[in-house]
PDB file of N, CA and C in Angstrom:
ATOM      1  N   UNK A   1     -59.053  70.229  68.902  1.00  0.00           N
ATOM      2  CA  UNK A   1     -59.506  71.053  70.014  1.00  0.00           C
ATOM      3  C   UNK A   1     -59.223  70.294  71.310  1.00  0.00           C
ATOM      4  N   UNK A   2     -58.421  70.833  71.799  1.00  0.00           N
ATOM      5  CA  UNK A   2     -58.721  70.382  73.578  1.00  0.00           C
ATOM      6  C   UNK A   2     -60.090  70.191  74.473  1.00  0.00           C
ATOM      7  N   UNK A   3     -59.329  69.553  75.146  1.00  0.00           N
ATOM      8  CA  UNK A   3     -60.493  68.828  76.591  1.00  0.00           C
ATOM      9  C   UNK A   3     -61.080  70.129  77.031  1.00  0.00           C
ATOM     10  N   UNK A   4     -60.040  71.106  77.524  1.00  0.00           N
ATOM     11  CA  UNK A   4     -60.023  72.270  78.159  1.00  0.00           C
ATOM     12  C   UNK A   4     -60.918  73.139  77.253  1.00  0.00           C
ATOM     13  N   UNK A   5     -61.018  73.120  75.650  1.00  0.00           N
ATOM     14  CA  UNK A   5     -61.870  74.076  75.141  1.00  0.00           C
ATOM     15  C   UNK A   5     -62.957  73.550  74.603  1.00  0.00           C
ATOM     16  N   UNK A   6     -62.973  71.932  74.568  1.00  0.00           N
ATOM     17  CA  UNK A   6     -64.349  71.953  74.650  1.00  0.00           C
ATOM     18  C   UNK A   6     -65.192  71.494  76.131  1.00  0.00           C
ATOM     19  N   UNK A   7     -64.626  71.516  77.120  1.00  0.00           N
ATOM     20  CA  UNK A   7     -65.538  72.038  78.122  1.00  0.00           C
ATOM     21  C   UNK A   7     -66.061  73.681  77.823  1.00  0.00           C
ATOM     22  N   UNK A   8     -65.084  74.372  77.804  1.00  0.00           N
ATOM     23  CA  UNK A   8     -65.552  75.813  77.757  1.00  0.00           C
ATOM     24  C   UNK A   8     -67.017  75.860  76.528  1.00  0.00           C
ATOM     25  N   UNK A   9     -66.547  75.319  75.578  1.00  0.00           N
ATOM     26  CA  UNK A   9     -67.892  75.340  74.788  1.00  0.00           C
ATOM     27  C   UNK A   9     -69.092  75.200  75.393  1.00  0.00           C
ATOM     28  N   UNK A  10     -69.166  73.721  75.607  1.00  0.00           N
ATOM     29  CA  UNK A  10     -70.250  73.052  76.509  1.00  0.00           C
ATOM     30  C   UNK A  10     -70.501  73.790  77.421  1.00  0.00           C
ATOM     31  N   UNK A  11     -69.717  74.051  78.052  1.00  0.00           N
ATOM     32  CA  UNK A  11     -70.147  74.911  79.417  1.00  0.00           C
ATOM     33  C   UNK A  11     -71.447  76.408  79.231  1.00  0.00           C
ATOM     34  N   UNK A  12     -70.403  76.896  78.031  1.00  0.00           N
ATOM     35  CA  UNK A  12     -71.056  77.681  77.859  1.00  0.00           C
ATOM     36  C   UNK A  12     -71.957  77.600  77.082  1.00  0.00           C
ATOM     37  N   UNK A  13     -72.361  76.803  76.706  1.00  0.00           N
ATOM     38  CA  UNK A  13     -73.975  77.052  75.771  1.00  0.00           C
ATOM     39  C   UNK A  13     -74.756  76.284  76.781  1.00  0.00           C
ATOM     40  N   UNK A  14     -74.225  75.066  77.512  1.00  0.00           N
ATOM     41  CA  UNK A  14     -75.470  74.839  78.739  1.00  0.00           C
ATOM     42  C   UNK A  14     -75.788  75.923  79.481  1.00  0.00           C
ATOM     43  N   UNK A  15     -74.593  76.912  79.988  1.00  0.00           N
ATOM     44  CA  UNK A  15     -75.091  77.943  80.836  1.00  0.00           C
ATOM     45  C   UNK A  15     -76.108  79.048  80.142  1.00  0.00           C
ATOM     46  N   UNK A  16     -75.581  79.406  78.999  1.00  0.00           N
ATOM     47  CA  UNK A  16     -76.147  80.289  78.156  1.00  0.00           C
ATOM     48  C   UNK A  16     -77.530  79.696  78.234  1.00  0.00           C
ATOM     49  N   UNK A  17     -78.077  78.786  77.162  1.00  0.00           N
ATOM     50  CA  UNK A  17     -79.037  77.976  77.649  1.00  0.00           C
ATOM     51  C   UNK A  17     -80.064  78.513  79.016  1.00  0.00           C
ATOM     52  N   UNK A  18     -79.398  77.784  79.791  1.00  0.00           N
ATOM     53  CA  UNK A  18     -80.331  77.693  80.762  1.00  0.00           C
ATOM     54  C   UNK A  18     -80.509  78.738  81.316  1.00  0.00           C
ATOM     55  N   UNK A  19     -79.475  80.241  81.439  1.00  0.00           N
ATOM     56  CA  UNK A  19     -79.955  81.114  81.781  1.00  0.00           C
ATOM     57  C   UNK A  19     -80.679  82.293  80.451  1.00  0.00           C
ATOM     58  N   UNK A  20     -80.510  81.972  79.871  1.00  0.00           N
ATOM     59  CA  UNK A  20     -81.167  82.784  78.186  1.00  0.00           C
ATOM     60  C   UNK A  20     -82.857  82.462  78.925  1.00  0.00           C
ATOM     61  N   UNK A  21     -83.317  81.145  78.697  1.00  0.00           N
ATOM     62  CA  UNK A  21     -84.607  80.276  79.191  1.00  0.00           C
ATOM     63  C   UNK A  21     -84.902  80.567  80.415  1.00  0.00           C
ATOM     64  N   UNK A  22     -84.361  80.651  81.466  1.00  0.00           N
ATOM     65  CA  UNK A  22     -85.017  81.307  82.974  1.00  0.00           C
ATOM     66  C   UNK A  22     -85.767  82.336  82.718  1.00  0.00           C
ATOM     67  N   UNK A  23     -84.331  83.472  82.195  1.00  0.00           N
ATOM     68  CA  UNK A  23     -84.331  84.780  82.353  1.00  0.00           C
ATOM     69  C   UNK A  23     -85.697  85.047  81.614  1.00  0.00           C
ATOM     70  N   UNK A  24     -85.658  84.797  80.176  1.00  0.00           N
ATOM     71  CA  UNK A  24     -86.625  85.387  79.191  1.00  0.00           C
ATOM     72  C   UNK A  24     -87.457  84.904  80.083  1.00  0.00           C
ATOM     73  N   UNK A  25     -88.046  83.737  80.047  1.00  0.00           N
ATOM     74  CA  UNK A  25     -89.443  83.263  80.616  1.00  0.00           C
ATOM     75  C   UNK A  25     -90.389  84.167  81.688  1.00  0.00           C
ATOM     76  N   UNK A  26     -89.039  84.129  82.726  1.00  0.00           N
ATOM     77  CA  UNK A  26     -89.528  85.036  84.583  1.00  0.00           C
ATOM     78  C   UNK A  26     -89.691  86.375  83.485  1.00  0.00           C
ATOM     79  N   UNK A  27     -88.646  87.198  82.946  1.00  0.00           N
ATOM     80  CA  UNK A  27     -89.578  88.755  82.269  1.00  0.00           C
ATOM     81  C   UNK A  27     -90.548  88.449  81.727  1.00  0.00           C
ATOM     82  N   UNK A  28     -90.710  87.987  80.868  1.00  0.00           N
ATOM     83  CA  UNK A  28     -92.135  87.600  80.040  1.00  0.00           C
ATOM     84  C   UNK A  28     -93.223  87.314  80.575  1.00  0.00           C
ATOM     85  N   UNK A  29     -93.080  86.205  81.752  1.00  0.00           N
ATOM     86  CA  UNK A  29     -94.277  86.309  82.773  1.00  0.00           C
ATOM     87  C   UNK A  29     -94.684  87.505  83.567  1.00  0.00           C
ATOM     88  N   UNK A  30     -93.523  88.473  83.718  1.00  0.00           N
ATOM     89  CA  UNK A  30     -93.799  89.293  84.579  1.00  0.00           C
ATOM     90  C   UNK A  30     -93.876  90.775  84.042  1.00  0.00           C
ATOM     91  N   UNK A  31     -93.549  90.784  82.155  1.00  0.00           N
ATOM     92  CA  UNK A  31     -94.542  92.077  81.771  1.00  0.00           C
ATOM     93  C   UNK A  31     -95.819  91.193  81.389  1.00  0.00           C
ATOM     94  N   UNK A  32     -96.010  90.763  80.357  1.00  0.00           N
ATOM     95  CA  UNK A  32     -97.281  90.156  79.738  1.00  0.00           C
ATOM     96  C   UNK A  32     -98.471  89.136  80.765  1.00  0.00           C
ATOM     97  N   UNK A  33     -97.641  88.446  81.697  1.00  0.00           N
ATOM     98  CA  UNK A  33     -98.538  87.176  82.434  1.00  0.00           C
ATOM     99  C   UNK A  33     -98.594  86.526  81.423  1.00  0.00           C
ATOM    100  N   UNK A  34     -99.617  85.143  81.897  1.00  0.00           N
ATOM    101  CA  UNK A  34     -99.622  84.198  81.904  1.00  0.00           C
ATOM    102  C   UNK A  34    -101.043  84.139  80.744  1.00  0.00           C
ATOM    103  N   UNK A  35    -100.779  84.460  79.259  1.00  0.00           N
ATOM    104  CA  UNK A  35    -101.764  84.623  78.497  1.00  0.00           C
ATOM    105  C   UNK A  35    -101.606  83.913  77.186  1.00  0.00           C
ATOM    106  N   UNK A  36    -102.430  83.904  76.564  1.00  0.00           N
ATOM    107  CA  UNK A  36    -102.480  82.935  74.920  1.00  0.00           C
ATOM    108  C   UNK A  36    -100.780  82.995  74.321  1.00  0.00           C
ATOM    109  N   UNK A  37    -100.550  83.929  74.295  1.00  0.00           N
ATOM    110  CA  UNK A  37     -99.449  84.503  73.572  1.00  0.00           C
ATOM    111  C   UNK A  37     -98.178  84.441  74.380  1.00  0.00           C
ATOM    112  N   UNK A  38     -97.912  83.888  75.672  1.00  0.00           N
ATOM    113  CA  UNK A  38     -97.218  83.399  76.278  1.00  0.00           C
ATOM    114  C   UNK A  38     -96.157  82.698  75.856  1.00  0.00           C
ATOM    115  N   UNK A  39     -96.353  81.866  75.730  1.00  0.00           N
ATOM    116  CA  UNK A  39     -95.376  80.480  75.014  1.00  0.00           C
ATOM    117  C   UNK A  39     -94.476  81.475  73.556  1.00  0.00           C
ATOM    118  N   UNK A  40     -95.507  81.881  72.400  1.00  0.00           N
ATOM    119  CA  UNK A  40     -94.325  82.462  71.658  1.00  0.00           C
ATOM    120  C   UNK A  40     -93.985  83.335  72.204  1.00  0.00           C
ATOM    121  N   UNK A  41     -94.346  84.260  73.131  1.00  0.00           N
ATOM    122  CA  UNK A  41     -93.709  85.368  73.597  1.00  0.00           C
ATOM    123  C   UNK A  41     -91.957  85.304  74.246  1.00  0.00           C
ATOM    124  N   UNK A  42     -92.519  84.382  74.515  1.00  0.00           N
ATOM    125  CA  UNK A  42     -91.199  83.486  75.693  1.00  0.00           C
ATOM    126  C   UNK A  42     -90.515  83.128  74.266  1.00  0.00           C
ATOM    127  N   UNK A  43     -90.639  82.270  73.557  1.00  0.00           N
ATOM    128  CA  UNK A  43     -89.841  81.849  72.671  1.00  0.00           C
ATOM    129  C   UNK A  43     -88.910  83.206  71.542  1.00  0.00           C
ATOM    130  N   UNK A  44     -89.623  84.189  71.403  1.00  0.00           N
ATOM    131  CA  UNK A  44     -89.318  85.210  70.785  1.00  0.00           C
ATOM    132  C   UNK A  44     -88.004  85.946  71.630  1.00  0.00           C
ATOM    133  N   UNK A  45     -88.583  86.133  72.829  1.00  0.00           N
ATOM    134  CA  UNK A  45     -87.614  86.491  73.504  1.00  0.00           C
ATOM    135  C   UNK A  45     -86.499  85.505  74.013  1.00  0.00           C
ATOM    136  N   UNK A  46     -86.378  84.583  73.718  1.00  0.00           N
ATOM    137  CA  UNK A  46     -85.612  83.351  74.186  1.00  0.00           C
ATOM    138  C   UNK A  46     -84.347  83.191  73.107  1.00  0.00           C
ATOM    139  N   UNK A  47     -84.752  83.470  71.672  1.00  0.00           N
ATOM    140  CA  UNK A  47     -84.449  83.237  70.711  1.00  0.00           C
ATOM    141  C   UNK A  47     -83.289  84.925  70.540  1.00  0.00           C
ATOM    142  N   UNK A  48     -83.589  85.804  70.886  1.00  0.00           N
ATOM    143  CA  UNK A  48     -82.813  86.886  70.956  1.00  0.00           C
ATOM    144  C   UNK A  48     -82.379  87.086  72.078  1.00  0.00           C
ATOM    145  N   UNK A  49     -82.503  86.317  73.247  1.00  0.00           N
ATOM    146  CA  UNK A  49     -81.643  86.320  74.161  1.00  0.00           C
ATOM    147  C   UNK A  49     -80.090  85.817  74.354  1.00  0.00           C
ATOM    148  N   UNK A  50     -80.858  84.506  73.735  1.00  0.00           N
ATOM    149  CA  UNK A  50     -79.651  83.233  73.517  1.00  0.00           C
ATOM    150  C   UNK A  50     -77.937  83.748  73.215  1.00  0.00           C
ATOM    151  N   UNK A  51     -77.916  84.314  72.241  1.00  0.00           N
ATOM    152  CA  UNK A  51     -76.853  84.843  71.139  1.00  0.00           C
ATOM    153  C   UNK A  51     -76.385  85.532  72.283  1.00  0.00           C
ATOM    154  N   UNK A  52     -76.812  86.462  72.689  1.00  0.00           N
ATOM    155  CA  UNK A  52     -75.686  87.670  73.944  1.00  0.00           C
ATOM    156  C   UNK A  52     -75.414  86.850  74.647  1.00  0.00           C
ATOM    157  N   UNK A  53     -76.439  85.959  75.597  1.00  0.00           N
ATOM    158  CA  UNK A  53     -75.931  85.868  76.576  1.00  0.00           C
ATOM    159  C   UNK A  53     -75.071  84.140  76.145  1.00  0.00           C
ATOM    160  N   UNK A  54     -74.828  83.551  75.391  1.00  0.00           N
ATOM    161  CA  UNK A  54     -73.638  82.714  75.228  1.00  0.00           C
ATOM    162  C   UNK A  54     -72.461  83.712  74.638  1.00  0.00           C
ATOM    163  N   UNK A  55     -72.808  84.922  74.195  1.00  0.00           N
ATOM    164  CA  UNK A  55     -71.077  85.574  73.588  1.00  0.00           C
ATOM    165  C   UNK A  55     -70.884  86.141  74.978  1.00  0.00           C
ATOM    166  N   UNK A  56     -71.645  86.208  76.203  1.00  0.00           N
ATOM    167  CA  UNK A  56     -71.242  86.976  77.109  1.00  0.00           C
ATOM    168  C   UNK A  56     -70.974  85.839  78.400  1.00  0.00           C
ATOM    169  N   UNK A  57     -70.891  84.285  78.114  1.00  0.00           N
ATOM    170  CA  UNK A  57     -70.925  83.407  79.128  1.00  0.00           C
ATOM    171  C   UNK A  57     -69.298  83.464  78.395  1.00  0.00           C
ATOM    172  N   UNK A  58     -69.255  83.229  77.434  1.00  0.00           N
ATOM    173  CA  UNK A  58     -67.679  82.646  76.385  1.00  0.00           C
ATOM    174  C   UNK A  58     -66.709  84.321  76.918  1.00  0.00           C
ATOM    175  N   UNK A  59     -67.060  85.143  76.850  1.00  0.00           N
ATOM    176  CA  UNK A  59     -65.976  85.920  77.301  1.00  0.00           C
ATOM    177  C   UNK A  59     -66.053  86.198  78.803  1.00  0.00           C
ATOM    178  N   UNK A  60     -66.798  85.843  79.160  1.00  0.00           N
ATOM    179  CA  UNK A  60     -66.574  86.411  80.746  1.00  0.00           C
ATOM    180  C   UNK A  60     -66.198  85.391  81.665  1.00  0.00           C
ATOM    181  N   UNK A  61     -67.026  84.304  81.738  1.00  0.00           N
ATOM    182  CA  UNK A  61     -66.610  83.162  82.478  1.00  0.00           C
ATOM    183  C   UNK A  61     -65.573  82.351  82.848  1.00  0.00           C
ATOM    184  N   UNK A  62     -64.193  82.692  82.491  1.00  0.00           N
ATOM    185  CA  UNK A  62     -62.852  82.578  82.892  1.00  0.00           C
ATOM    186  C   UNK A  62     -62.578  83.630  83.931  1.00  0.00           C
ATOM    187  N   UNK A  63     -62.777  84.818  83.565  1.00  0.00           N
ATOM    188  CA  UNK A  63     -62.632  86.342  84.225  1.00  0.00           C
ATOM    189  C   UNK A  63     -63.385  86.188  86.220  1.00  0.00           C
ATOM    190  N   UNK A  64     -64.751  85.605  85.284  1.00  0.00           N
ATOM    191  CA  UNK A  64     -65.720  85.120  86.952  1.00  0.00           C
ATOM    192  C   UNK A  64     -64.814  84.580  87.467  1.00  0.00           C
ATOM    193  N   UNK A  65     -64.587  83.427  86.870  1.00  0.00           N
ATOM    194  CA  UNK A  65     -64.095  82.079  87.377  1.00  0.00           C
ATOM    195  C   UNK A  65     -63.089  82.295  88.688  1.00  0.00           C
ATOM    196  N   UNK A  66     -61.974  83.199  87.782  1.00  0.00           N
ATOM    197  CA  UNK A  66     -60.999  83.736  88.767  1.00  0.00           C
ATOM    198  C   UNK A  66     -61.381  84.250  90.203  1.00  0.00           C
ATOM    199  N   UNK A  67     -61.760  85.594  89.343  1.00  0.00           N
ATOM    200  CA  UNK A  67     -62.385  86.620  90.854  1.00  0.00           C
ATOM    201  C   UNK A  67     -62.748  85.278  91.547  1.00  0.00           C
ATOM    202  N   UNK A  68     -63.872  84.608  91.454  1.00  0.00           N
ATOM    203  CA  UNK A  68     -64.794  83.496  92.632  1.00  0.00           C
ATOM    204  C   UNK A  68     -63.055  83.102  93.126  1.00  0.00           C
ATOM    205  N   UNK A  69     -62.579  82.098  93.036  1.00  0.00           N
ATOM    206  CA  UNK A  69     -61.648  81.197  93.169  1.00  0.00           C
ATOM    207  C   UNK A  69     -60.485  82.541  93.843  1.00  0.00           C
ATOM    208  N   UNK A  70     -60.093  83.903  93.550  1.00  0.00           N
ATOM    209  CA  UNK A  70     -59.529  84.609  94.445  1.00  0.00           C
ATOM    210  C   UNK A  70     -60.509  85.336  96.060  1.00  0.00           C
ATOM    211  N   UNK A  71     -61.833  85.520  95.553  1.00  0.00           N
ATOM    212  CA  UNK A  71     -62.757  85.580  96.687  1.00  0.00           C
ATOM    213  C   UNK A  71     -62.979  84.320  98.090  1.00  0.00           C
ATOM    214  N   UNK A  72     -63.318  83.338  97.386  1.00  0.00           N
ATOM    215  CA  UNK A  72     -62.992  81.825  98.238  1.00  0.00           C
ATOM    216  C   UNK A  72     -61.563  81.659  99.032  1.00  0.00           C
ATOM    217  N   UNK A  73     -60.348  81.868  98.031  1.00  0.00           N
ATOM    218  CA  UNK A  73     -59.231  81.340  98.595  1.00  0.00           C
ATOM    219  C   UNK A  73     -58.424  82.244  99.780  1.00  0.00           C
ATOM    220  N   UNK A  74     -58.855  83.885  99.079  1.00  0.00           N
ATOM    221  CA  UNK A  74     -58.319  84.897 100.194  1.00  0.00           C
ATOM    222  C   UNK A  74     -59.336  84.623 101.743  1.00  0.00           C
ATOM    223  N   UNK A  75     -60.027  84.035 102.062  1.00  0.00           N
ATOM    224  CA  UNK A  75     -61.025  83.388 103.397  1.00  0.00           C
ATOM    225  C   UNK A  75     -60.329  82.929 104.052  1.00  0.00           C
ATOM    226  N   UNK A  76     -58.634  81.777 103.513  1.00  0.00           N
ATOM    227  CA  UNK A  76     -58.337  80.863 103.890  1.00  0.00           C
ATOM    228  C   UNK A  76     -56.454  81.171 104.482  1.00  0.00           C
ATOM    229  N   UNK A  77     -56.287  82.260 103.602  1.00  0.00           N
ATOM    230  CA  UNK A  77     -54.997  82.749 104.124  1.00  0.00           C
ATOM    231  C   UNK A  77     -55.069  83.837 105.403  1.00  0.00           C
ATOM    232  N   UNK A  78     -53.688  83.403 105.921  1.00  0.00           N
ATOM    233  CA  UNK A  78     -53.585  83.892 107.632  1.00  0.00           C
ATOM    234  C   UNK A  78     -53.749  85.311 107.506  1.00  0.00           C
ATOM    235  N   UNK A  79     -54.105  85.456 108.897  1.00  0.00           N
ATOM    236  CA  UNK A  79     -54.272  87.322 108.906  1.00  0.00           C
ATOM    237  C   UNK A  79     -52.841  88.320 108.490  1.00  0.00           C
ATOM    238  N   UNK A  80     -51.724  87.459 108.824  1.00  0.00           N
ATOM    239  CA  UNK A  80     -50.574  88.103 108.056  1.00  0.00           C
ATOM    240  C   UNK A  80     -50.080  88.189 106.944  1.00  0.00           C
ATOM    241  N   UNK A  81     -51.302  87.508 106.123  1.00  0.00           N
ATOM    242  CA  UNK A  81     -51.025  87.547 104.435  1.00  0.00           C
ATOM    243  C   UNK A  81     -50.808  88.829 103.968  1.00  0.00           C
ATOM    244  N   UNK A  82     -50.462  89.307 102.888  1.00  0.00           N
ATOM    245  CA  UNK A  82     -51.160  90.150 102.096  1.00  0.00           C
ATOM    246  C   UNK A  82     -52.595  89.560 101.145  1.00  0.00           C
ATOM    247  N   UNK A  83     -53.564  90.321 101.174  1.00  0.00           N
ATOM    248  CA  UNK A  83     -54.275  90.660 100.453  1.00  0.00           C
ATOM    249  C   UNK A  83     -55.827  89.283 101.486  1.00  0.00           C
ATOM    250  N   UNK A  84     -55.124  89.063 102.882  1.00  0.00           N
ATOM    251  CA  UNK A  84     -56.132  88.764 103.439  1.00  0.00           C
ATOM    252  C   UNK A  84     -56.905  89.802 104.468  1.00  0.00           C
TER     253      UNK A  84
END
């Protein structure tokens, strides 16, 4: 395996990760609050979050990547470009 695909791995299960864990948590606090059942609640939902949102960091996040990096770079070409 390449450098190049296992960043993409990594990348994407840290991102997945950390946004699977935000996300669930902030909904969960904000149907149920802050009650006994909290913690597994969060974990329940954390645990069926995970799976989409790393198959959806692994296919999309090249696609982002671009758009960002054509959004940023068209800023920088002259007003007589095309596509500035």
């Amino acid at each position: 395996m390449s450098d190049t695909q296992k960043f993409r791995w990594v990348f994407s299960f840290l991102m997945s990760l950390l946004m699977s864990g935000v996300m669930s948590g902030w909904v969960t606090w904000i149907v149920a609050g802050l009650n006994d059942h909290f913690f597994a609640s969060w974990g329940r939902a954390f645990i069926t979050a995970w799976p989409a949102a790393f198959t959806i960091v692994m296919l999309c996040a090249p696609s982002v990547q671009r758009l960002s990096q054509r959004i940023v770079m068209s800023r920088h070409l002259p007003a007589n470009q095309p596509g500035a």
